[in-house]
N, C-alpha and C. Protein backbone atom coordinates (compact mmCIF):
# COMPACT_ATOMS: atom_id res chain seq x y z
N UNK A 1 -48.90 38.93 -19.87
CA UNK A 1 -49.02 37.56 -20.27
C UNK A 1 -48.67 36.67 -19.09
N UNK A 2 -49.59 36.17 -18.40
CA UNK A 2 -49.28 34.99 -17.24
C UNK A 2 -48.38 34.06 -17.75
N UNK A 3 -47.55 33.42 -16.46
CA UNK A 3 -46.90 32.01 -16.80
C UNK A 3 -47.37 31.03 -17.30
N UNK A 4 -46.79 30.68 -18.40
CA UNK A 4 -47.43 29.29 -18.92
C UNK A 4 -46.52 27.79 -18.84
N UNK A 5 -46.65 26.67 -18.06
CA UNK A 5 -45.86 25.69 -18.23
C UNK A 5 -45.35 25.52 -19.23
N UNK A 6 -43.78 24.79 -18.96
CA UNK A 6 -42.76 24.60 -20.16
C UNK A 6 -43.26 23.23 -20.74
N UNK A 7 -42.76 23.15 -21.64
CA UNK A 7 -42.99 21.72 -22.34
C UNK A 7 -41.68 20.87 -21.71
N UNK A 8 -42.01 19.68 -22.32
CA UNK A 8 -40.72 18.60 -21.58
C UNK A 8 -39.44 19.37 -22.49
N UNK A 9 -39.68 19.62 -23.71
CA UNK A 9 -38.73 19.37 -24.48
C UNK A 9 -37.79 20.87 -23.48
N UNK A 10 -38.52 22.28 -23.61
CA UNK A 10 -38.01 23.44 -23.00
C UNK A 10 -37.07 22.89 -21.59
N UNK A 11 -37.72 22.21 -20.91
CA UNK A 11 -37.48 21.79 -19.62
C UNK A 11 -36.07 21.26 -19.25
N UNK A 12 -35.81 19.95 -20.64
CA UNK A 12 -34.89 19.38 -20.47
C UNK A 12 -33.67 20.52 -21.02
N UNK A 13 -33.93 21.35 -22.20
CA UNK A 13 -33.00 22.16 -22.56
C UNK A 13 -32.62 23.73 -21.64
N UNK A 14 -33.51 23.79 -20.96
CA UNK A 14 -33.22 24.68 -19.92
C UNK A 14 -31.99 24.01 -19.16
N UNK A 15 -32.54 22.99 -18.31
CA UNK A 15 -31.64 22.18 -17.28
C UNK A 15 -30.32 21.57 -18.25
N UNK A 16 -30.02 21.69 -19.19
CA UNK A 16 -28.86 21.42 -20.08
C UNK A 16 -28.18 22.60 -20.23
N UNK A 17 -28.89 23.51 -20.46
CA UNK A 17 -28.20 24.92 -20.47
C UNK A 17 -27.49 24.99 -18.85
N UNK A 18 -28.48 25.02 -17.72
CA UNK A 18 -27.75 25.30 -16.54
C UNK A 18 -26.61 24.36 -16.30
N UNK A 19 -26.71 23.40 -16.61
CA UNK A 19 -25.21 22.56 -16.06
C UNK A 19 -24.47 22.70 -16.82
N UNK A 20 -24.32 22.76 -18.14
CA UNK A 20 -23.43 23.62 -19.02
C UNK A 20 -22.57 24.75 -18.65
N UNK A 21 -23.13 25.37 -18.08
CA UNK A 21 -22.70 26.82 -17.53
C UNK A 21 -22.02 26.49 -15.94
N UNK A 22 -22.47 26.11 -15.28
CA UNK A 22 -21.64 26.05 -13.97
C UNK A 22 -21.18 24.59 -14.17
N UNK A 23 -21.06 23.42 -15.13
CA UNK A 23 -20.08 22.62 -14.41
C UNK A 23 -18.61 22.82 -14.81
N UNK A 24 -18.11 23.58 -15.96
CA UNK A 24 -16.58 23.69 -15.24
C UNK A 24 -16.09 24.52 -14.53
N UNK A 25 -17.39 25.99 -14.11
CA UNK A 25 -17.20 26.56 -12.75
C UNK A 25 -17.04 25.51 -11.48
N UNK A 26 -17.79 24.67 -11.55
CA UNK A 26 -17.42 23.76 -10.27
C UNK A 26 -16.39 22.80 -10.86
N UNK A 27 -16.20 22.15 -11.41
CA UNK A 27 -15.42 21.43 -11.86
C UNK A 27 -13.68 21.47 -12.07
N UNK A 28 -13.10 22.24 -12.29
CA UNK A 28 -11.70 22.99 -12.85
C UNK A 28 -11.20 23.49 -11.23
N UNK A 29 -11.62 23.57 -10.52
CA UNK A 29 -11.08 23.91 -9.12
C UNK A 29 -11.07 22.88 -8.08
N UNK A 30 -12.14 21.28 -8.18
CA UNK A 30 -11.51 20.43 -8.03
C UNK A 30 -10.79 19.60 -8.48
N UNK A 31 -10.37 19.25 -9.99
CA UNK A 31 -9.02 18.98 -11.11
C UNK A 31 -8.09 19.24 -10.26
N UNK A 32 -7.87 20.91 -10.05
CA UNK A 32 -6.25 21.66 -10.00
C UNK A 32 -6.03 21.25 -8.91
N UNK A 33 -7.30 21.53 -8.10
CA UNK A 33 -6.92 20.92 -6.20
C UNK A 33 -6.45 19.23 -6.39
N UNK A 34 -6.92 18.65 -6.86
CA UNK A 34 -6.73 17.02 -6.92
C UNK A 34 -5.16 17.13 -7.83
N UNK A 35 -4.81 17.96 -8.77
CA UNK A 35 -3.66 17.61 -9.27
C UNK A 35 -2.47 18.30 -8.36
N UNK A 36 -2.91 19.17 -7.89
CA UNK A 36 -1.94 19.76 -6.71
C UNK A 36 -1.26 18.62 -5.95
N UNK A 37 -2.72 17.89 -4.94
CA UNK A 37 -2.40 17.05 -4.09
C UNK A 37 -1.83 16.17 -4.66
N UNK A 38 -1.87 15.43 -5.45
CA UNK A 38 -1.31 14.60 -5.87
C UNK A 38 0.34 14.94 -6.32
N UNK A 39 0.37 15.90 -6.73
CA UNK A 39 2.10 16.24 -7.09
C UNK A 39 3.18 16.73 -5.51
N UNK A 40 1.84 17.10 -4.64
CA UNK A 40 2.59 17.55 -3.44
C UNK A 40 2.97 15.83 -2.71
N UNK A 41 1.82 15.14 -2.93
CA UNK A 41 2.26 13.69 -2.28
C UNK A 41 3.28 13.34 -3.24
N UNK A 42 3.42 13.34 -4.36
CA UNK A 42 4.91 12.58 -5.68
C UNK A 42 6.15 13.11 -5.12
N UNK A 43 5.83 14.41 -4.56
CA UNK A 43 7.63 15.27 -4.31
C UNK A 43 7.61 14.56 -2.99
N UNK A 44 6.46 14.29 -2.00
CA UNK A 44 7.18 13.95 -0.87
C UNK A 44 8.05 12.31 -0.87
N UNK A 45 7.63 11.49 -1.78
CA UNK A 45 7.29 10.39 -1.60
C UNK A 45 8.77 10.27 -2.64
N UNK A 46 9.31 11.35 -3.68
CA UNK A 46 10.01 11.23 -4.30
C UNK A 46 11.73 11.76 -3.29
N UNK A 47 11.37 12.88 -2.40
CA UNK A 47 12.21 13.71 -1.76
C UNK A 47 12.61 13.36 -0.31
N UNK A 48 11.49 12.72 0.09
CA UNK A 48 11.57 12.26 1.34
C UNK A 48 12.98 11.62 1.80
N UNK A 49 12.42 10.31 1.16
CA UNK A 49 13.46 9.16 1.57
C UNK A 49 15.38 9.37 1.09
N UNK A 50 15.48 10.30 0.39
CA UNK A 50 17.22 11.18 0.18
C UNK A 50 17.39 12.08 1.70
N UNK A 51 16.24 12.69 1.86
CA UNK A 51 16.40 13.24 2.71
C UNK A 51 16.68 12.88 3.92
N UNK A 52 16.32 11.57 4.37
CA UNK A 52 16.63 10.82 5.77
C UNK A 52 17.21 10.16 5.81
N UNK A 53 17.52 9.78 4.22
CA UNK A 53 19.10 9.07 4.45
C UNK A 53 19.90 9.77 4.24
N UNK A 54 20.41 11.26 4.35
CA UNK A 54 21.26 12.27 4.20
C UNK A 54 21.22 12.85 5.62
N UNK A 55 20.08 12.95 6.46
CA UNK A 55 19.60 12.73 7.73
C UNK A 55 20.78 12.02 8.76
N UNK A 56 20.46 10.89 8.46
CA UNK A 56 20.39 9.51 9.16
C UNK A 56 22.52 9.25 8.69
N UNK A 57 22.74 9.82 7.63
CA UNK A 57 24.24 9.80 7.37
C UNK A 57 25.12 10.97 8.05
N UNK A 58 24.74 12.16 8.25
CA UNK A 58 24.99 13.31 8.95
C UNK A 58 24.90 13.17 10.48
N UNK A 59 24.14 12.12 10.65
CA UNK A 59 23.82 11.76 12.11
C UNK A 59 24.75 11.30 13.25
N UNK A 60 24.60 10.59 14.64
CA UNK A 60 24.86 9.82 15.31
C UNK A 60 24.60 8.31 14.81
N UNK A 61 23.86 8.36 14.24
CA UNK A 61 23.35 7.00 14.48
C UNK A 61 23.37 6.52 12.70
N UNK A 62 24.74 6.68 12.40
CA UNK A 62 25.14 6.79 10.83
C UNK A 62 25.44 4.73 11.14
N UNK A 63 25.84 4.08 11.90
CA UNK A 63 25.97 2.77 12.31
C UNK A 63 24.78 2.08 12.30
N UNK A 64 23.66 2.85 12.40
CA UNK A 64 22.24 1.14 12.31
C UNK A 64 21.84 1.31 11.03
N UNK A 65 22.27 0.61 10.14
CA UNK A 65 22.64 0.58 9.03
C UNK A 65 21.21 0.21 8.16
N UNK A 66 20.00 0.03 9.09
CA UNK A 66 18.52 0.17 8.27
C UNK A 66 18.08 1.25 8.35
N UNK A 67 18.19 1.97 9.30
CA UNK A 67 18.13 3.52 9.77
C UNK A 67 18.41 4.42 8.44
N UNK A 68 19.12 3.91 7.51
CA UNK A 68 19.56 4.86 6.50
C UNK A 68 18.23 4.47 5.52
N UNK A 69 17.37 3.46 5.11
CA UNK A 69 16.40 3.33 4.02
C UNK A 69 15.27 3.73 4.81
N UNK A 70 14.68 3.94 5.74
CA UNK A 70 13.88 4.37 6.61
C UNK A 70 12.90 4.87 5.60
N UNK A 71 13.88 6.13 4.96
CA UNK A 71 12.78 7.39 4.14
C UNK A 71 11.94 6.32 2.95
N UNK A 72 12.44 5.10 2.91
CA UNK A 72 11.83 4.33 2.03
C UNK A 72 10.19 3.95 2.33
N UNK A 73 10.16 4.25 3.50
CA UNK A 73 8.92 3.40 4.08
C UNK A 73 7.75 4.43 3.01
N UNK A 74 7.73 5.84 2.86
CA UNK A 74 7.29 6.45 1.74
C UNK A 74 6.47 5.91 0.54
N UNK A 75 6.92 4.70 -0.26
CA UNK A 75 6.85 3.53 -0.77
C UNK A 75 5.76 2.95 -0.48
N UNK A 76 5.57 2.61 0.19
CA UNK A 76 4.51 1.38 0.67
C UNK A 76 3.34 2.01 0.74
N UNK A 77 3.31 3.27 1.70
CA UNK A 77 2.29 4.19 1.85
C UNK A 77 1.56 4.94 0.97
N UNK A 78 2.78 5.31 -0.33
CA UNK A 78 2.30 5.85 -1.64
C UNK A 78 1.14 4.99 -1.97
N UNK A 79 1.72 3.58 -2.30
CA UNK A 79 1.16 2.45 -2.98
C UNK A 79 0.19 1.96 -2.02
N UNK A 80 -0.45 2.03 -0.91
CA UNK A 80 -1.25 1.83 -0.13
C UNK A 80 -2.65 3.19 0.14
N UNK A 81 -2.10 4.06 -0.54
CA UNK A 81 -2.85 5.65 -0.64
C UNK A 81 -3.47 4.83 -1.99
N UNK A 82 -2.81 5.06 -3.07
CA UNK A 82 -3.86 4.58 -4.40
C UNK A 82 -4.38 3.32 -4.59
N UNK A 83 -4.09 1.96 -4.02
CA UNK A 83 -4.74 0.51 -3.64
C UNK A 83 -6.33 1.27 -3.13
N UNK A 84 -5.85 1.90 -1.97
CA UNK A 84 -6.83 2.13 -1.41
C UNK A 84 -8.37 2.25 -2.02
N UNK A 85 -8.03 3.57 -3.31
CA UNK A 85 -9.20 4.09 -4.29
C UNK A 85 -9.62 2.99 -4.97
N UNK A 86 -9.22 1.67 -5.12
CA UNK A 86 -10.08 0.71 -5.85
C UNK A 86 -11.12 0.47 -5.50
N UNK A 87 -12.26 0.42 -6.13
CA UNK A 87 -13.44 -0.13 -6.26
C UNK A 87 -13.84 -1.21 -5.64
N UNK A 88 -13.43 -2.31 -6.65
CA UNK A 88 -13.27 -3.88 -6.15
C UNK A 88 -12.70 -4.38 -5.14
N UNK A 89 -13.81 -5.27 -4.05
CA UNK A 89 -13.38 -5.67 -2.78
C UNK A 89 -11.36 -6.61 -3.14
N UNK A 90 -12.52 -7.52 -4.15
CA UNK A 90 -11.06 -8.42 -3.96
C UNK A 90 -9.83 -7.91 -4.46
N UNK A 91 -9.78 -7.51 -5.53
CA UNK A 91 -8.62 -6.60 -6.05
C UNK A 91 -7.62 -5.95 -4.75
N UNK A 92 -8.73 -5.09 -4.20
CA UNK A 92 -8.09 -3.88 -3.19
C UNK A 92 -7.29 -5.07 -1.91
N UNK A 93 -8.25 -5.85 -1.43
CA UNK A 93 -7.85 -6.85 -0.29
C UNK A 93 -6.69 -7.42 -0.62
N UNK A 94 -6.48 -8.32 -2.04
CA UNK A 94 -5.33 -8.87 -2.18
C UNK A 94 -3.88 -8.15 -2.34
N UNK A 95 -4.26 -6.80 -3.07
CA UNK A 95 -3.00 -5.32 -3.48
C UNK A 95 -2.27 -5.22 -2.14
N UNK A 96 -3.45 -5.01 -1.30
CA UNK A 96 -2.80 -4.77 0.16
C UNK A 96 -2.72 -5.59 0.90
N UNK A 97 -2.93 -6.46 0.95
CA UNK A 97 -2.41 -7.60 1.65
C UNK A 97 -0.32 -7.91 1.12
N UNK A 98 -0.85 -7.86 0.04
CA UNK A 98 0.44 -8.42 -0.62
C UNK A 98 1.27 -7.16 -0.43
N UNK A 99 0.92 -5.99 -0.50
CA UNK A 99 1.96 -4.57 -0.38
C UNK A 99 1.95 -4.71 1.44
N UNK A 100 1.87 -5.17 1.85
CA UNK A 100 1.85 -5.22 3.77
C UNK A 100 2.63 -6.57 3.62
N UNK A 101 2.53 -7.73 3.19
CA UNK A 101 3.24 -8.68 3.45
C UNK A 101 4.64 -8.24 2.74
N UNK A 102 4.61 -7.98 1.62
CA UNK A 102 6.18 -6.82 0.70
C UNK A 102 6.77 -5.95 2.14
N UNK A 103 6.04 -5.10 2.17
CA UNK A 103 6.58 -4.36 3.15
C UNK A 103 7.59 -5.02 4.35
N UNK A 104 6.81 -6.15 4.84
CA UNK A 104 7.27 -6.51 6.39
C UNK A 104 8.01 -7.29 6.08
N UNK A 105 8.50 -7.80 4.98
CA UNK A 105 9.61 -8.81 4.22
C UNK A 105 10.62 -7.98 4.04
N UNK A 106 10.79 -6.80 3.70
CA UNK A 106 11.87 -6.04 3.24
C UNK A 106 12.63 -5.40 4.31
N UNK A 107 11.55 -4.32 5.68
CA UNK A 107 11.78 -4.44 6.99
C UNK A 107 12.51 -5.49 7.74
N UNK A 108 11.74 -6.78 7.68
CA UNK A 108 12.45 -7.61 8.00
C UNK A 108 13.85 -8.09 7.65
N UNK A 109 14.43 -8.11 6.51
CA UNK A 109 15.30 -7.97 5.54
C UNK A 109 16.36 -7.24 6.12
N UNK A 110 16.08 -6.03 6.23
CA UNK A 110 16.87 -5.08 6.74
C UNK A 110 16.97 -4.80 8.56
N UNK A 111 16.38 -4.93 8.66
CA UNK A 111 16.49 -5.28 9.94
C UNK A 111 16.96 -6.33 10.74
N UNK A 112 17.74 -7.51 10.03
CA UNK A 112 18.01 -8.63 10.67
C UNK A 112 19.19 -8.43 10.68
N UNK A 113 19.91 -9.24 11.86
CA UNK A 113 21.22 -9.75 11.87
C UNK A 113 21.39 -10.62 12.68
N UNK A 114 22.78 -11.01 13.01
CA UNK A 114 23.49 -12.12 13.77
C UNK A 114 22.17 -12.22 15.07
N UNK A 115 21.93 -11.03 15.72
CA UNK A 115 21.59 -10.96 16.75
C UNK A 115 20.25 -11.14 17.13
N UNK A 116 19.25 -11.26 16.09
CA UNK A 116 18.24 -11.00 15.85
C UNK A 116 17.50 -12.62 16.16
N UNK A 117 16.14 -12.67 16.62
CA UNK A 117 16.03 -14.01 17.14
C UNK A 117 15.27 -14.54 15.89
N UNK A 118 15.58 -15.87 15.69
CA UNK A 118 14.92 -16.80 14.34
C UNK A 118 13.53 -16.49 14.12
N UNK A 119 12.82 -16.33 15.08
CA UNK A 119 11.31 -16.13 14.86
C UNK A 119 10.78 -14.76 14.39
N UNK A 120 11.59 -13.57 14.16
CA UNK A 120 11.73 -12.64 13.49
C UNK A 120 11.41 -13.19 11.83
N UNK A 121 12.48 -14.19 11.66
CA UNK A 121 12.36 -14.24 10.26
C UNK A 121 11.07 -14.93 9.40
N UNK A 122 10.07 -15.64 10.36
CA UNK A 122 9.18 -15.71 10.18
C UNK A 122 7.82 -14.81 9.45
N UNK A 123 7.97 -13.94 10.69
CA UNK A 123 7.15 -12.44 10.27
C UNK A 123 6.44 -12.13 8.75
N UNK A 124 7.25 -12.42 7.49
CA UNK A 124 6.53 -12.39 6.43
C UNK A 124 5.24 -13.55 6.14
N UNK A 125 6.02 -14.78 6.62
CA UNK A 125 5.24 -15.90 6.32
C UNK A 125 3.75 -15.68 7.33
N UNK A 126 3.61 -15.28 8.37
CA UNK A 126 2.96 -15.14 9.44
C UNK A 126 1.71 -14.28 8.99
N UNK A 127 2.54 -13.15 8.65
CA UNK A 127 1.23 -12.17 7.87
C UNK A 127 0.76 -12.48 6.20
N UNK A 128 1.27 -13.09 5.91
CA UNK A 128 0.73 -13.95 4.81
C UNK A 128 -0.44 -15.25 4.97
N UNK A 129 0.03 -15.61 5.99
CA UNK A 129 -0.79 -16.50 6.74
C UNK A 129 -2.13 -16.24 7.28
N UNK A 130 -2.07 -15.21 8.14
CA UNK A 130 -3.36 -14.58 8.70
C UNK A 130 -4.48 -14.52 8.19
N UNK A 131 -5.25 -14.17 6.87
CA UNK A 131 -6.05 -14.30 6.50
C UNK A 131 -6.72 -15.49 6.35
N UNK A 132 -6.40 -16.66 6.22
CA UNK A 132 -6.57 -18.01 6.41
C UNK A 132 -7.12 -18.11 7.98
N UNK A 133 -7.37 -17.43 8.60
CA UNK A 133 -8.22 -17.57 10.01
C UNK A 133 -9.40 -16.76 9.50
N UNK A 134 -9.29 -15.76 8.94
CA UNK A 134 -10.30 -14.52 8.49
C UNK A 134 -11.48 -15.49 7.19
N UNK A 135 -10.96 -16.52 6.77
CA UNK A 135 -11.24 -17.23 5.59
C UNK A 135 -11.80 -18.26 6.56
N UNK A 136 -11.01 -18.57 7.03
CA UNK A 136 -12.39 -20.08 8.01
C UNK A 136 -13.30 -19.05 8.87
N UNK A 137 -13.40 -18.12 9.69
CA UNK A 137 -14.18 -17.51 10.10
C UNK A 137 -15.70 -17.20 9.28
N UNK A 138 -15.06 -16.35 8.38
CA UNK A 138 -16.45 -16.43 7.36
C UNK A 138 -17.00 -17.39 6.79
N UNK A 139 -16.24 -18.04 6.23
CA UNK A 139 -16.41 -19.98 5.85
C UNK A 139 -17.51 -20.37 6.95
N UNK A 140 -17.35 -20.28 7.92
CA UNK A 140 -18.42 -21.14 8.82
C UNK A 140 -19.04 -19.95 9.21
N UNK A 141 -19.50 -18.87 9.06
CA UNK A 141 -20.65 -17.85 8.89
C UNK A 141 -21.27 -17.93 7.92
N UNK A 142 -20.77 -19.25 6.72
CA UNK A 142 -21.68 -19.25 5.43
C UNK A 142 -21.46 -17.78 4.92
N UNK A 143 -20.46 -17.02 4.71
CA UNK A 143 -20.00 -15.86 3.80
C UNK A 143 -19.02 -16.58 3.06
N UNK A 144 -19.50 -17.15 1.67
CA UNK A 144 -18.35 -17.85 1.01
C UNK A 144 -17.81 -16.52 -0.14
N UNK A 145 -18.28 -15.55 -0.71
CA UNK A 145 -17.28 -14.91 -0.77
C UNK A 145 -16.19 -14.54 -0.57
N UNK A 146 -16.35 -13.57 0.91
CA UNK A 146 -15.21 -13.14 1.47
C UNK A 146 -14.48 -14.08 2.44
N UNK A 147 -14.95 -15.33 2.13
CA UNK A 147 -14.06 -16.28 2.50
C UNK A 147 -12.71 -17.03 1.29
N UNK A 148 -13.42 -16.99 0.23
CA UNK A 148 -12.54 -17.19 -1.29
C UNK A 148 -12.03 -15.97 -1.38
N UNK A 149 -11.82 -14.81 -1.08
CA UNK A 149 -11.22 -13.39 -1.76
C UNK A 149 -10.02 -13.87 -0.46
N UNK A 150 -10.00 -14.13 0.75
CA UNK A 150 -8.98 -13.89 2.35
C UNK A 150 -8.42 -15.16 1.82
N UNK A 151 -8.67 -16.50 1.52
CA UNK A 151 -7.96 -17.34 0.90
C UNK A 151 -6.82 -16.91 -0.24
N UNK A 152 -7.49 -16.58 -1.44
CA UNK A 152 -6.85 -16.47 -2.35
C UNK A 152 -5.64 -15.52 -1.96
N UNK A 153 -6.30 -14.21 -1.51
CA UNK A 153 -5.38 -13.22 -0.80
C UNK A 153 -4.00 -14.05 -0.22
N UNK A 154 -4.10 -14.64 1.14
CA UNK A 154 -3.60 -15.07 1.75
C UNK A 154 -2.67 -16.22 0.74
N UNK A 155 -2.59 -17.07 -0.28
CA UNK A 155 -2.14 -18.22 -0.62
C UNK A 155 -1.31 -16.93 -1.46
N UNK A 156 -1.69 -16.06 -2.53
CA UNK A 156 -0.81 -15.46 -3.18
C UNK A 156 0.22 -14.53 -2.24
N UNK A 157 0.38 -13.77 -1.07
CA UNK A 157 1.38 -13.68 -0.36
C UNK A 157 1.86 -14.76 -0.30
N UNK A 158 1.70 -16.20 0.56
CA UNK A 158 2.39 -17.11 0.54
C UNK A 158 3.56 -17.66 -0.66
N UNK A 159 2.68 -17.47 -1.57
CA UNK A 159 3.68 -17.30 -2.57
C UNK A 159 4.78 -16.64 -2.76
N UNK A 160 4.95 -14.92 -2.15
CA UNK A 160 5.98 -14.38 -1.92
C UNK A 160 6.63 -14.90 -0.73
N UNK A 161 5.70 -14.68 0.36
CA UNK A 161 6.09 -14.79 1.81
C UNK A 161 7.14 -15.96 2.32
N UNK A 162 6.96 -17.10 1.50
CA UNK A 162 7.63 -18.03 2.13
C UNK A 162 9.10 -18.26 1.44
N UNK A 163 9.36 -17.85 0.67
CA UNK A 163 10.56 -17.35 -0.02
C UNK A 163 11.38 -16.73 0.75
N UNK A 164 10.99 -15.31 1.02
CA UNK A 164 11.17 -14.50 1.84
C UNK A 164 11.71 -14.59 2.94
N UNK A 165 10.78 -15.47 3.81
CA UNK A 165 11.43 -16.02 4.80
C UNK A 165 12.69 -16.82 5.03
N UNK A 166 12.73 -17.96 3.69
CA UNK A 166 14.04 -18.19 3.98
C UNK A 166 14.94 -17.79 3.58
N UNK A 167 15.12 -17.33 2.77
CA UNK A 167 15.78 -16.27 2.33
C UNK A 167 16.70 -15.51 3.13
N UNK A 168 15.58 -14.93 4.29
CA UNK A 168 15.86 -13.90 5.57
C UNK A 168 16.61 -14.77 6.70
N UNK A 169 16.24 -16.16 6.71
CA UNK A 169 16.75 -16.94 7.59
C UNK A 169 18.26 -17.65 7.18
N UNK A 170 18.49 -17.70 5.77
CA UNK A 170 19.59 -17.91 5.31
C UNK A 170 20.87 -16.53 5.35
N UNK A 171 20.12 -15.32 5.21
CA UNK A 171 20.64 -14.19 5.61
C UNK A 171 21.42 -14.03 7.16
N UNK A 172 20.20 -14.23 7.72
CA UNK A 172 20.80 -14.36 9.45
C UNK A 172 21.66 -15.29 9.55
N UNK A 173 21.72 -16.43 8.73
CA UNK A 173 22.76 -17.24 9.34
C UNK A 173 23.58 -16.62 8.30
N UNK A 174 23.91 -16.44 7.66
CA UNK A 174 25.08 -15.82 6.95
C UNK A 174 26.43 -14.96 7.91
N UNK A 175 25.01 -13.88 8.20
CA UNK A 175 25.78 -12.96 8.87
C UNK A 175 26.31 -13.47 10.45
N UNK A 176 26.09 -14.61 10.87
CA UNK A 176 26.64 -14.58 11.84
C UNK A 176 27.86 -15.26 11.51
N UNK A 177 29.04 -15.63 10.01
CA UNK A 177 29.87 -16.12 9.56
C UNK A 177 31.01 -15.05 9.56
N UNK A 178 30.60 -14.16 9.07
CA UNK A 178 31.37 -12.61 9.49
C UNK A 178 32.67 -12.94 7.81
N UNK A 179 33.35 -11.78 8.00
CA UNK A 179 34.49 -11.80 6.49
C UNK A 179 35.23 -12.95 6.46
N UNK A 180 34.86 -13.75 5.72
CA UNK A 180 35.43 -14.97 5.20
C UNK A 180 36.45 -14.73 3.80
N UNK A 181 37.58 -15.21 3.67
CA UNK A 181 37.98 -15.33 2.29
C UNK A 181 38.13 -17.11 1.92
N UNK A 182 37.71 -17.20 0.89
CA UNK A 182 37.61 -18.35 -0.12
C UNK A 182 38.98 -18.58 -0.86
């Protein structure tokens, strides 16, 4: 009996049968791999930062007293790994903008003292700021999109950022008052 063409209907239920059959052969081995990675990044991101400040306390250098949250930086990167996977331009632009301006506020934070020069404490406001050049740039390329997403971006750090700053600048002057009693 020669071959005889399938009908549509055979056709489509053939090709339903085959992916049936091999997709959770392919499927179930990238899951476990993707849930692996993901639990191996949670322990680091969870284990890390004890660890370098147990590090950093065992150490020489148990005195630079930001040196001990270090393992924190973990944090940012976590939350800058999954920002990343968003879809949406503006969403993703503003997450990270604002988790980079967070970041360099808290750094900054910790990193300041008596000694430290005023324009340091700026630094949050600054990178909050930046996009507002990125926003007139495209603005006068006639890209009014991604000129409203680097705005908006940019004004909602500001919102944190400038807080922040003084905040950090009220800090520095603090610390150069040293143990006072009241």
């Amino acid at each position: 009996m020669p071959d005889e063409p399938l009908t549509s209907i055979e056709l489509s239920d053939a090709a339903r049968a085959d992916t049936r059959s091999e997709t959770p052969n392919r499927r179930w081995p990238s899951v476990v791999a993707a849930f692996m990675l993901h639990a191996c990044i949670l322990l680091c991101v969870l284990l890390l930062p004890p660890i370098v400040y147990d590090a950093v306390r065992t150490s020489n250098y148990q005195g630079i007293e930001w040196l001990h949250f270090s393992g924190g930086a973990t944090y940012p990167l976590y939350a800058i790994y999954w920002l990343s996977k968003l879809k949406n331009f503006r969403a993703k632009f503003m997450l990270l903008h604002l988790t980079v301006v967070l970041t360099i506020a808290v750094a900054t934070a910790f990193a300041s003292n008596r000694h430290t020069p005023m324009f340091v404490a700026f630094l949050p406001t600054a990178a909050a700021a930046l996009p507002l050049l990125a926003a007139l740039v495209s603005w006068l390329h006639d890209r009014r999109k991604p000129a409203v997403t680097y705005m908006v971006g940019s004004l909602l750090a500001l919102l944190i950022a400038v807080p922040s700053s003084l905040l950090i600048i009220y800090g520095i002057a603090m610390s150069s008052i040293g143990p006072m009693r009241y």
